[in-house]
PDB file of N, CA and C in Angstrom:
ATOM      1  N   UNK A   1      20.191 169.098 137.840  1.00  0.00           N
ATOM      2  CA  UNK A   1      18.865 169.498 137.440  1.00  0.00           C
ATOM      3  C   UNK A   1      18.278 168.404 136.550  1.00  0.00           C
ATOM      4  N   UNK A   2      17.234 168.332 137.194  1.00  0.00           N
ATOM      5  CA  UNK A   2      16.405 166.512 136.321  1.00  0.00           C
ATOM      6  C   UNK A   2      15.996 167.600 134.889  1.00  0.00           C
ATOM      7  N   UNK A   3      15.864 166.672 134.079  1.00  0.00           N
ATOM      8  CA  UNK A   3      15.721 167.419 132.578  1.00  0.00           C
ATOM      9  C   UNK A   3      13.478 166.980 132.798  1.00  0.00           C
ATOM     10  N   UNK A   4      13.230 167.512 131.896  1.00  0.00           N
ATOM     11  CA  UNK A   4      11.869 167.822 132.256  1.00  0.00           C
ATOM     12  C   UNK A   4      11.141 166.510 130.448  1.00  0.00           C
ATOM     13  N   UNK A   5      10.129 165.778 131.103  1.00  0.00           N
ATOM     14  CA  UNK A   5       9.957 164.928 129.834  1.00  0.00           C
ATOM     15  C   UNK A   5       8.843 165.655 129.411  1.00  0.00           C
ATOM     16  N   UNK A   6       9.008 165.076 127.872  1.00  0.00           N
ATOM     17  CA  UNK A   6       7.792 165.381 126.972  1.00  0.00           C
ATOM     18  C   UNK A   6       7.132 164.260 126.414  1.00  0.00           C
ATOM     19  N   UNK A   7       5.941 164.913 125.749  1.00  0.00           N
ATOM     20  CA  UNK A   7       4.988 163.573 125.250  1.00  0.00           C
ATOM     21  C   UNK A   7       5.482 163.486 123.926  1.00  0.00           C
ATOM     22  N   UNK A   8       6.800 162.462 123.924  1.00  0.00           N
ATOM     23  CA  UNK A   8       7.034 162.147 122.379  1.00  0.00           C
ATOM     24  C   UNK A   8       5.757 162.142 121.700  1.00  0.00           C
ATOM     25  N   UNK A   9       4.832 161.610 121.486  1.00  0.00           N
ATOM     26  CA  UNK A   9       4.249 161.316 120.193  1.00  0.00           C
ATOM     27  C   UNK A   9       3.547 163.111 120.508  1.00  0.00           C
ATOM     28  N   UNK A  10       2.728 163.381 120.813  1.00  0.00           N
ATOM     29  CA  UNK A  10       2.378 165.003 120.720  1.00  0.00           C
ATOM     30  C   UNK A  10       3.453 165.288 120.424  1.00  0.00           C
ATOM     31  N   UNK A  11       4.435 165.699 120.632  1.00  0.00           N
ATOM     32  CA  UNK A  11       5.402 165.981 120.391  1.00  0.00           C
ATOM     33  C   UNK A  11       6.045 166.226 118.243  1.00  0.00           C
ATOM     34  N   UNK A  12       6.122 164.545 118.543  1.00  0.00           N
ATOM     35  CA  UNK A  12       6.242 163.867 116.862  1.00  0.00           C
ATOM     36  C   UNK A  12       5.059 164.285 115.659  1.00  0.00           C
ATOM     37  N   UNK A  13       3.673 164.024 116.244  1.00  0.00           N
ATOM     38  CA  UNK A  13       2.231 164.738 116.006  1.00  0.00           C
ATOM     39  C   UNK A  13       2.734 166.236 115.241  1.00  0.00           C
ATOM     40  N   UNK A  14       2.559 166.832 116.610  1.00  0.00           N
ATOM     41  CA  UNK A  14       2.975 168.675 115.986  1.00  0.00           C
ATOM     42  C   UNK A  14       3.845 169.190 115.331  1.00  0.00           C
ATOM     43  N   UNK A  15       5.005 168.295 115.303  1.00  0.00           N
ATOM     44  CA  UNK A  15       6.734 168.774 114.355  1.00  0.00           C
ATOM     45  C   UNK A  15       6.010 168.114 112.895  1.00  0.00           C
ATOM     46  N   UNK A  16       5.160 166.958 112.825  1.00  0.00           N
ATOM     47  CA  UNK A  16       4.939 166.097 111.398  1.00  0.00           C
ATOM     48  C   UNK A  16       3.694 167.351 110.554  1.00  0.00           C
ATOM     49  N   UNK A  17       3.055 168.157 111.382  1.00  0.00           N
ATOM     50  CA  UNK A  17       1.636 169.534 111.352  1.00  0.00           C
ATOM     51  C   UNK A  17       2.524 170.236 111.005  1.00  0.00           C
ATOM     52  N   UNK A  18       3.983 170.826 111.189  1.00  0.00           N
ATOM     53  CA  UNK A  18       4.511 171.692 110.709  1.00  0.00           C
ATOM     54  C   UNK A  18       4.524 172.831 111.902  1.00  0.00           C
ATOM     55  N   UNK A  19       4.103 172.849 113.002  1.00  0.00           N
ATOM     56  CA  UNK A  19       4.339 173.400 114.410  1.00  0.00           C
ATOM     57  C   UNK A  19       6.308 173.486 114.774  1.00  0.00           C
ATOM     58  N   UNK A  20       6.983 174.857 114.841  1.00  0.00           N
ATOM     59  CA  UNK A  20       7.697 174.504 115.574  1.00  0.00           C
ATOM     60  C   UNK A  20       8.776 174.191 116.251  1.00  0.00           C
ATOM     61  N   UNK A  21       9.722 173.299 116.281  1.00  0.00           N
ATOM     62  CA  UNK A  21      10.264 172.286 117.187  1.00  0.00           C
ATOM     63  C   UNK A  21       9.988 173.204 118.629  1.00  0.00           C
ATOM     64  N   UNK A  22      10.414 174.370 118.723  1.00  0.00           N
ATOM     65  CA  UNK A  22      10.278 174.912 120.103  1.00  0.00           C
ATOM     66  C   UNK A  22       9.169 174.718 120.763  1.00  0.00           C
ATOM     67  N   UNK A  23       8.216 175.634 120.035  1.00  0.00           N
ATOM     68  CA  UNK A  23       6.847 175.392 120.727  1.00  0.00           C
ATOM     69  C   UNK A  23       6.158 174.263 120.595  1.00  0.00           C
ATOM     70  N   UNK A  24       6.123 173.078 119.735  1.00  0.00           N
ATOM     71  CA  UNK A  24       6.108 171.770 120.036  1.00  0.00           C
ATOM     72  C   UNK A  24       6.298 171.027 121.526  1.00  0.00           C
ATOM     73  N   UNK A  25       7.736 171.407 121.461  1.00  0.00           N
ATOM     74  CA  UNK A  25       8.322 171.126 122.952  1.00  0.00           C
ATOM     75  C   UNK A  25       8.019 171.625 124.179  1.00  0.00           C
ATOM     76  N   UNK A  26       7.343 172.750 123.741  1.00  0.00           N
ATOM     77  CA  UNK A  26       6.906 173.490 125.220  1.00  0.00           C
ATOM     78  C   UNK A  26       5.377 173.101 125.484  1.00  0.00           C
ATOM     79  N   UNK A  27       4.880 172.903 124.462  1.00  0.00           N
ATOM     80  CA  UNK A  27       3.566 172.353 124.620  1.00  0.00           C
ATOM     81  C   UNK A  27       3.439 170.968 125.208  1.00  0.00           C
ATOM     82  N   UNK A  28       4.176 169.538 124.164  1.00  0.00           N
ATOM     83  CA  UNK A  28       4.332 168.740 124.668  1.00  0.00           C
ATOM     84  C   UNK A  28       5.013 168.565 125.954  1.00  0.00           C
ATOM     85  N   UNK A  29       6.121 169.317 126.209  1.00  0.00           N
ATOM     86  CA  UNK A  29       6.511 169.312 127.982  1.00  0.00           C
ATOM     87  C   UNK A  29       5.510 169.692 128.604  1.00  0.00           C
ATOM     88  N   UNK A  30       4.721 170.791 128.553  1.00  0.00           N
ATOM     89  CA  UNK A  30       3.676 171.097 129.397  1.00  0.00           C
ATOM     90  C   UNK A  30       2.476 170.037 129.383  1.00  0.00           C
ATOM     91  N   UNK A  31       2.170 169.779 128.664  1.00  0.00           N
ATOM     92  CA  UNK A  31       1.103 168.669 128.682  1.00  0.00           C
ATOM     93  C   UNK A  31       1.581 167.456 129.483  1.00  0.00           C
ATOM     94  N   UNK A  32       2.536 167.357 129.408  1.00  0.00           N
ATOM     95  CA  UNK A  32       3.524 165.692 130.254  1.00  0.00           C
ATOM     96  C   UNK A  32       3.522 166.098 131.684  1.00  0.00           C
ATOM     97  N   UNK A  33       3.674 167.444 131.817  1.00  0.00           N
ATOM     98  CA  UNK A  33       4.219 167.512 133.306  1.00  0.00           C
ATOM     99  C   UNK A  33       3.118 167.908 134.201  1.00  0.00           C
ATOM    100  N   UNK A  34       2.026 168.575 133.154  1.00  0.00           N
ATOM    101  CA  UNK A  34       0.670 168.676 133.798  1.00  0.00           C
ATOM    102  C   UNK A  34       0.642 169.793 135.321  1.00  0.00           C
ATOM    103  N   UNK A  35       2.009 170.849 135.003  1.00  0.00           N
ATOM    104  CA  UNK A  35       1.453 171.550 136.321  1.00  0.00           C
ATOM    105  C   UNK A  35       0.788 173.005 135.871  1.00  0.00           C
ATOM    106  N   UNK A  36       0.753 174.005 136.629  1.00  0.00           N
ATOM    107  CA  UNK A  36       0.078 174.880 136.404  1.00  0.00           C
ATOM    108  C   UNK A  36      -0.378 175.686 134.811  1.00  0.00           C
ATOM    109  N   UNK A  37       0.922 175.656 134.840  1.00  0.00           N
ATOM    110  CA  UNK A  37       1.426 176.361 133.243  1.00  0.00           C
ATOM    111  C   UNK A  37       0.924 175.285 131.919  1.00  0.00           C
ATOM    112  N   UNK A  38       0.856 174.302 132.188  1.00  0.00           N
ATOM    113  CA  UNK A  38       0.581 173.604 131.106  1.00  0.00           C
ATOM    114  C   UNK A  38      -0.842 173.541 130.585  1.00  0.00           C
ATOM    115  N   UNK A  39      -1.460 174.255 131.063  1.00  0.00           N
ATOM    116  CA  UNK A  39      -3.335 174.538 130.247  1.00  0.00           C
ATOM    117  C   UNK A  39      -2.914 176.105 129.518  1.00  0.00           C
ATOM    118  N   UNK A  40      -1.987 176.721 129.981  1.00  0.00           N
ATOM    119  CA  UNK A  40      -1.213 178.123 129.963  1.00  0.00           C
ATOM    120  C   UNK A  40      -0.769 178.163 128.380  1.00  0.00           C
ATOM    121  N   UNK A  41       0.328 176.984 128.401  1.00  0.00           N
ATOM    122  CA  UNK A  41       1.095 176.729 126.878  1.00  0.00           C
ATOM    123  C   UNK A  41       0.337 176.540 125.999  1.00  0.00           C
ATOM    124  N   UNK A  42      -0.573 175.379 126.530  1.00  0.00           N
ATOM    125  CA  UNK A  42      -1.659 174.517 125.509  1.00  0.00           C
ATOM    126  C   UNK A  42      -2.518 175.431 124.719  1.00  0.00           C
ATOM    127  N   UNK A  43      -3.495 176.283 125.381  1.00  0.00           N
ATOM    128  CA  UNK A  43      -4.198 177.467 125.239  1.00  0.00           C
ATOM    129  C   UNK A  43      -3.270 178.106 124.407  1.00  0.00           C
ATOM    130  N   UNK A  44      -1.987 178.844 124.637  1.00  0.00           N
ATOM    131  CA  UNK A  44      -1.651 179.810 123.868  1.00  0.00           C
ATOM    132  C   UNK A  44      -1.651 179.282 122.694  1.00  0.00           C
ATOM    133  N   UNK A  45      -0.950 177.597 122.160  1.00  0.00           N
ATOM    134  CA  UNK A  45      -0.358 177.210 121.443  1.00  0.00           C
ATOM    135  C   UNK A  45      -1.791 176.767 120.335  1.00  0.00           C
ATOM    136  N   UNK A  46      -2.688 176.546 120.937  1.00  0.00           N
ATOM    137  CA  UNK A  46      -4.289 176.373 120.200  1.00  0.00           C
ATOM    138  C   UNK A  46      -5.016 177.282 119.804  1.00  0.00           C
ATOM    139  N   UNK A  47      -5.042 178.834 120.236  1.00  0.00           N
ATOM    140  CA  UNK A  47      -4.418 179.741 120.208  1.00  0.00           C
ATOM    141  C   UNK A  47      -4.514 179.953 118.644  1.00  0.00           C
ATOM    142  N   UNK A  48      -3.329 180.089 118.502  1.00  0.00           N
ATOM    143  CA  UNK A  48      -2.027 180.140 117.288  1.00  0.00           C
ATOM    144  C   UNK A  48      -2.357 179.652 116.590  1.00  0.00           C
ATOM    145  N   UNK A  49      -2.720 178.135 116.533  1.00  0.00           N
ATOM    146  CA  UNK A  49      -2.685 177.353 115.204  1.00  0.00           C
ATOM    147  C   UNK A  49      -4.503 177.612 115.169  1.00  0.00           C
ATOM    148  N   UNK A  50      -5.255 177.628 115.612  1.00  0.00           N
ATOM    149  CA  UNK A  50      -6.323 178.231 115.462  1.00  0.00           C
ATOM    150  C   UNK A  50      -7.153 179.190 114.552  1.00  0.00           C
ATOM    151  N   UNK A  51      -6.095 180.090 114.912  1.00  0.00           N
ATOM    152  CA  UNK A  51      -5.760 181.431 114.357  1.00  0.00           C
ATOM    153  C   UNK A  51      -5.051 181.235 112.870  1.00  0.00           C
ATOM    154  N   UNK A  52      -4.282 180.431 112.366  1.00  0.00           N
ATOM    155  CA  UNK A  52      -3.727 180.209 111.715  1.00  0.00           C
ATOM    156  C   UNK A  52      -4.759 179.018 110.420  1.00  0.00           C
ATOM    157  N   UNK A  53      -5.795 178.680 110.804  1.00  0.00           N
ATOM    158  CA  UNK A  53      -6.759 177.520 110.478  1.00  0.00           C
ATOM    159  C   UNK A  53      -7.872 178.492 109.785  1.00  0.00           C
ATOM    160  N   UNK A  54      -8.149 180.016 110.801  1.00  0.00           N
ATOM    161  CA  UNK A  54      -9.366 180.782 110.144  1.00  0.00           C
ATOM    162  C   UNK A  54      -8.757 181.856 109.012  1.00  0.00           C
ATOM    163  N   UNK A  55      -7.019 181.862 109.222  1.00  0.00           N
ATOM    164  CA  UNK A  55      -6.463 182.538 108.204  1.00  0.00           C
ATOM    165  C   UNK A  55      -6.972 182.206 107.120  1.00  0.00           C
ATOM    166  N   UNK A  56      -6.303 180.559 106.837  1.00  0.00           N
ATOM    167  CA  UNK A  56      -5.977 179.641 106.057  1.00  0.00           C
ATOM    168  C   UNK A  56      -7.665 179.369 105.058  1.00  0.00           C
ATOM    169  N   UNK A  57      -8.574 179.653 106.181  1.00  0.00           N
ATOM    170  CA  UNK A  57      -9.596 179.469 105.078  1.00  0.00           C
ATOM    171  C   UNK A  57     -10.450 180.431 104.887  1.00  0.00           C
ATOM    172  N   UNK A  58     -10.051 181.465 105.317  1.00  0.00           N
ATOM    173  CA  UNK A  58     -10.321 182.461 104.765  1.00  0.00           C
ATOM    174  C   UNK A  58     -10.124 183.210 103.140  1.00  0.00           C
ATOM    175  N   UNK A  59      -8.582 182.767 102.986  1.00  0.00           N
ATOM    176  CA  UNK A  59      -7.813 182.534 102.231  1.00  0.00           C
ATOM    177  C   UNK A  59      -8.287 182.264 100.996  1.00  0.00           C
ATOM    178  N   UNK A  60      -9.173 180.187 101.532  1.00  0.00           N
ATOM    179  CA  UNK A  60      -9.469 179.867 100.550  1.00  0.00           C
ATOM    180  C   UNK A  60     -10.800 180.495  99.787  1.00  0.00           C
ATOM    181  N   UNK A  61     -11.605 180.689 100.868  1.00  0.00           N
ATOM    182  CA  UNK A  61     -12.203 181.544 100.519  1.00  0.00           C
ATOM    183  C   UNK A  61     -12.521 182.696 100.055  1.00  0.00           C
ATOM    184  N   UNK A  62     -11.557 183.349  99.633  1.00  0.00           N
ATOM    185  CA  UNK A  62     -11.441 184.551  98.488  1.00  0.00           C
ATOM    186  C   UNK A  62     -11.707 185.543  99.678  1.00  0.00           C
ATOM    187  N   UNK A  63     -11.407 185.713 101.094  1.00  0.00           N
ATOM    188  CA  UNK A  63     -12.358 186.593 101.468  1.00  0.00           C
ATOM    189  C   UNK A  63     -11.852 187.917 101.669  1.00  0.00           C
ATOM    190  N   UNK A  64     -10.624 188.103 101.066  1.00  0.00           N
ATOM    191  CA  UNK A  64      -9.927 189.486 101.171  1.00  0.00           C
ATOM    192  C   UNK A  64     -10.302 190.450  99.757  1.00  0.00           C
ATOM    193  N   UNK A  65     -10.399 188.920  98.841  1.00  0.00           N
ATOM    194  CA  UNK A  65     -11.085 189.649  97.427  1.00  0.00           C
ATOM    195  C   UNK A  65     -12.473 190.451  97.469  1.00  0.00           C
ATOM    196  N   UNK A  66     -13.440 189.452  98.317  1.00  0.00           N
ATOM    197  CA  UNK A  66     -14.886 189.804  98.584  1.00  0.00           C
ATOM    198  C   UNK A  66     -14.846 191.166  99.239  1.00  0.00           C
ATOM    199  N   UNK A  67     -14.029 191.265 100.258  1.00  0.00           N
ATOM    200  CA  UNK A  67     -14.313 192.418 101.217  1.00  0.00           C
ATOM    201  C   UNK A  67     -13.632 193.418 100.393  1.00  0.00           C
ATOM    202  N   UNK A  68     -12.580 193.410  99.233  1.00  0.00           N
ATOM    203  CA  UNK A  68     -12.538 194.482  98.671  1.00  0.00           C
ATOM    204  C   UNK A  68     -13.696 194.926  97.502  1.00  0.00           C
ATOM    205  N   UNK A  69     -14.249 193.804  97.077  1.00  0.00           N
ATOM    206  CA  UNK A  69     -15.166 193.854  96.451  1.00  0.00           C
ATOM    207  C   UNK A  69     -16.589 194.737  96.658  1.00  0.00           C
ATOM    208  N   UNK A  70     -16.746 194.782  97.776  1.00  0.00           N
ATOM    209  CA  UNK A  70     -17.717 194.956  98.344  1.00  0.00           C
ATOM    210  C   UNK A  70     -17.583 195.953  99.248  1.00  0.00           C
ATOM    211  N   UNK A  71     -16.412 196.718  99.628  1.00  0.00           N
ATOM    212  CA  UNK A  71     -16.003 197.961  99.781  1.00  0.00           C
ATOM    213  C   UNK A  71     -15.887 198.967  98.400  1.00  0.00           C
ATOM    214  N   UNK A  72     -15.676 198.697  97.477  1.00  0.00           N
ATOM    215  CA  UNK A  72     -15.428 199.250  95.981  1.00  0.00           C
ATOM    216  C   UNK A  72     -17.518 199.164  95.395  1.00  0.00           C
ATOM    217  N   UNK A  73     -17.781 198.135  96.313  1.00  0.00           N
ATOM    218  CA  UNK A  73     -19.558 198.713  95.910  1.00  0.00           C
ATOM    219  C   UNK A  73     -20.195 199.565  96.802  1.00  0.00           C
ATOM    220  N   UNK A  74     -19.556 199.709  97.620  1.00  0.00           N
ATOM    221  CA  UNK A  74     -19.957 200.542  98.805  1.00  0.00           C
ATOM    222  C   UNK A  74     -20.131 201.757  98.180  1.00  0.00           C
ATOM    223  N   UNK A  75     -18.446 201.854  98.135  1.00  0.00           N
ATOM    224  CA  UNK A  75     -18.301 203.738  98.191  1.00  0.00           C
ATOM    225  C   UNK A  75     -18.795 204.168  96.839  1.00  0.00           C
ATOM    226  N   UNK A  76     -19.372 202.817  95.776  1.00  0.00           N
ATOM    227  CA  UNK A  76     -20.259 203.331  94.260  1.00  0.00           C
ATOM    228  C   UNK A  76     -21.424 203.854  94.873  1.00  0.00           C
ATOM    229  N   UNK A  77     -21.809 203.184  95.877  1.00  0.00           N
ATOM    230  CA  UNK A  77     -23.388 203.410  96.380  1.00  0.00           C
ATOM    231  C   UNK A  77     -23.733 204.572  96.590  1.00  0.00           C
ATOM    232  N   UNK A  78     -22.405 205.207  97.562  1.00  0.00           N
ATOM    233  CA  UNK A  78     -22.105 206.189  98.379  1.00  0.00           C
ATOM    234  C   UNK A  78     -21.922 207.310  97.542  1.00  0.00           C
ATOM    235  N   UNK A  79     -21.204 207.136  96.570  1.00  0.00           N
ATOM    236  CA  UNK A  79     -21.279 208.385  95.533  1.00  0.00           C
ATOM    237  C   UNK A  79     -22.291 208.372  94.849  1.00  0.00           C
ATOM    238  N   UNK A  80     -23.187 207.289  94.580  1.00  0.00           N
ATOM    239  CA  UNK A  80     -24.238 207.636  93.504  1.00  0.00           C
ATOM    240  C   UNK A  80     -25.365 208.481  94.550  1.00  0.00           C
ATOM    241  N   UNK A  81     -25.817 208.371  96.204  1.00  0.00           N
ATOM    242  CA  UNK A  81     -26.561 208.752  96.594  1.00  0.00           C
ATOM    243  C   UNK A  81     -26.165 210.002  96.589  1.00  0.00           C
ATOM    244  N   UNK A  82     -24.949 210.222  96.782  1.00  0.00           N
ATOM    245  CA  UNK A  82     -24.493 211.846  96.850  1.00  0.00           C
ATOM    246  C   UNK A  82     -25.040 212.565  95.680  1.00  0.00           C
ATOM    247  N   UNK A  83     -24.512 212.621  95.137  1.00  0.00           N
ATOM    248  CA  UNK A  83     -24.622 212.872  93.626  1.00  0.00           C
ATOM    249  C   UNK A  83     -26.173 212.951  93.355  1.00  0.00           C
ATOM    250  N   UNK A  84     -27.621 212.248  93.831  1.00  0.00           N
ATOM    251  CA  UNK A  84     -28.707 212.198  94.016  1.00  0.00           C
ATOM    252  C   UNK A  84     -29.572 212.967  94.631  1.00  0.00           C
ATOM    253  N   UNK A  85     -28.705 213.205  95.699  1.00  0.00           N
ATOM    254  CA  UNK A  85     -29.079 214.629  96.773  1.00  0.00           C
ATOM    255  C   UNK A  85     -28.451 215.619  96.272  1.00  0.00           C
ATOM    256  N   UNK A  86     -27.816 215.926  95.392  1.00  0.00           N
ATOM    257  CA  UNK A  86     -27.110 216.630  95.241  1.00  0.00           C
ATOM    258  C   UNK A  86     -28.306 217.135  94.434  1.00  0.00           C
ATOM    259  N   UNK A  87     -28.470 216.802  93.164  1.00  0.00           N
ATOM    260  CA  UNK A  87     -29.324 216.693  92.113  1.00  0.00           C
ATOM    261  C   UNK A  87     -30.868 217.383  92.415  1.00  0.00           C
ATOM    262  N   UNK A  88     -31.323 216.594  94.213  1.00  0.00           N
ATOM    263  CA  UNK A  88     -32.829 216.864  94.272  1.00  0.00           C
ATOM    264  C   UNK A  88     -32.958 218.559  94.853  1.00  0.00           C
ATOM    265  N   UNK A  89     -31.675 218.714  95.751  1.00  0.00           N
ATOM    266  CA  UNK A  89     -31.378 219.825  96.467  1.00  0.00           C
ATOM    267  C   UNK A  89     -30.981 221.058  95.341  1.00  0.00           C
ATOM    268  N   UNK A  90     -30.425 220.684  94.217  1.00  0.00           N
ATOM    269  CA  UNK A  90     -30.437 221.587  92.950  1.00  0.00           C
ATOM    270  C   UNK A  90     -31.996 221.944  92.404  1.00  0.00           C
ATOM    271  N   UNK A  91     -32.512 220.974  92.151  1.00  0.00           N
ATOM    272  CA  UNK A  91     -34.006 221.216  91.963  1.00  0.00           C
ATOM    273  C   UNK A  91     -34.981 221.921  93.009  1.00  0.00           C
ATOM    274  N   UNK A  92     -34.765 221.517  93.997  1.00  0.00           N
ATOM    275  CA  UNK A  92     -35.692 222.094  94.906  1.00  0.00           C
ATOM    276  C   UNK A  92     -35.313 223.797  95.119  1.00  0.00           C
ATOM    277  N   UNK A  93     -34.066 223.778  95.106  1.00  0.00           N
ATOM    278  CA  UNK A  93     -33.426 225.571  94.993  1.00  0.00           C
ATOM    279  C   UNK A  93     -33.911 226.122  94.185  1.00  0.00           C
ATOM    280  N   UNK A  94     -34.081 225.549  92.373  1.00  0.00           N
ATOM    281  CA  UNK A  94     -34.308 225.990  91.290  1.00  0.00           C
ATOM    282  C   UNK A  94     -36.188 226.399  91.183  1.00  0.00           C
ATOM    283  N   UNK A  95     -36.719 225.553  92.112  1.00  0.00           N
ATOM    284  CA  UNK A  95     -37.998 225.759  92.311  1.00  0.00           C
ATOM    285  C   UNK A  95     -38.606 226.705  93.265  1.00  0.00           C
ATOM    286  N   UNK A  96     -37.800 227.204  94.052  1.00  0.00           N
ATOM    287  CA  UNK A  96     -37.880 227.761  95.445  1.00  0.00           C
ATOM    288  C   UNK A  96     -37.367 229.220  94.556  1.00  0.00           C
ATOM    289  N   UNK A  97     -36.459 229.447  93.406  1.00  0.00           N
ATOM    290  CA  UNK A  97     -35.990 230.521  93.353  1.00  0.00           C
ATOM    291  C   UNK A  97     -37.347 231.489  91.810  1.00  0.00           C
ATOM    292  N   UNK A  98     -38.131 230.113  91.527  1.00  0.00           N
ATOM    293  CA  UNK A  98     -39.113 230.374  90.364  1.00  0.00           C
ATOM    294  C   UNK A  98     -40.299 231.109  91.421  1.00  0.00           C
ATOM    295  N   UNK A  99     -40.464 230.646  92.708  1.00  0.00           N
ATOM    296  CA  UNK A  99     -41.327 231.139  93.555  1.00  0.00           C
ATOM    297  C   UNK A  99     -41.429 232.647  94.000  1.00  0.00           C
TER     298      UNK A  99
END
């Protein structure tokens, strides 16, 4: 069985990114050998680190802080309107019962 080549430097590239060694190798083999599967690997593997890029700056971007932030102003909103209707619907009873 012929052993299957890879694109050393893609290869060297993605292990030096911190990708890996496996999926390195499956990517760079697929990219070298160029048959069906190899837009298959590539995709998944771009994919991934992709995914891993909108984590990453998300991250930096505080944006798990914000969205709790801004869920915690929500449900203030949400109780203060309650609490408002609550208030006008007390009044309007209290006026309805003077009638």
């Amino acid at each position: 069985m012929a052993a299957t080549k890879i694109d050393k430097d893609l290869f060297n590239r993605m292990r030096s990114l911190g990708v890996r060694k496996s999926r390195a190798k499956e990517v760079a083999g697929a990219v070298r050998n160029s048959s069906k599967a190899a837009p298959k690997a590539a995709r998944r593997a771009m994919a991934d680190l992709s995914g891993a890029v909108v984590e990453i700056q998300d991250r930096l971007n505080h944006g798990p802080q914000k969205r709790k932030a801004a869920a915690k102003k929500a449900a203030r909103t949400r109780k203060q309107k309650a609490k408002a209707r609550s208030q006008s619907a007390k009044k309007a009873a209290r006026t309805r019962a003077k009638a």
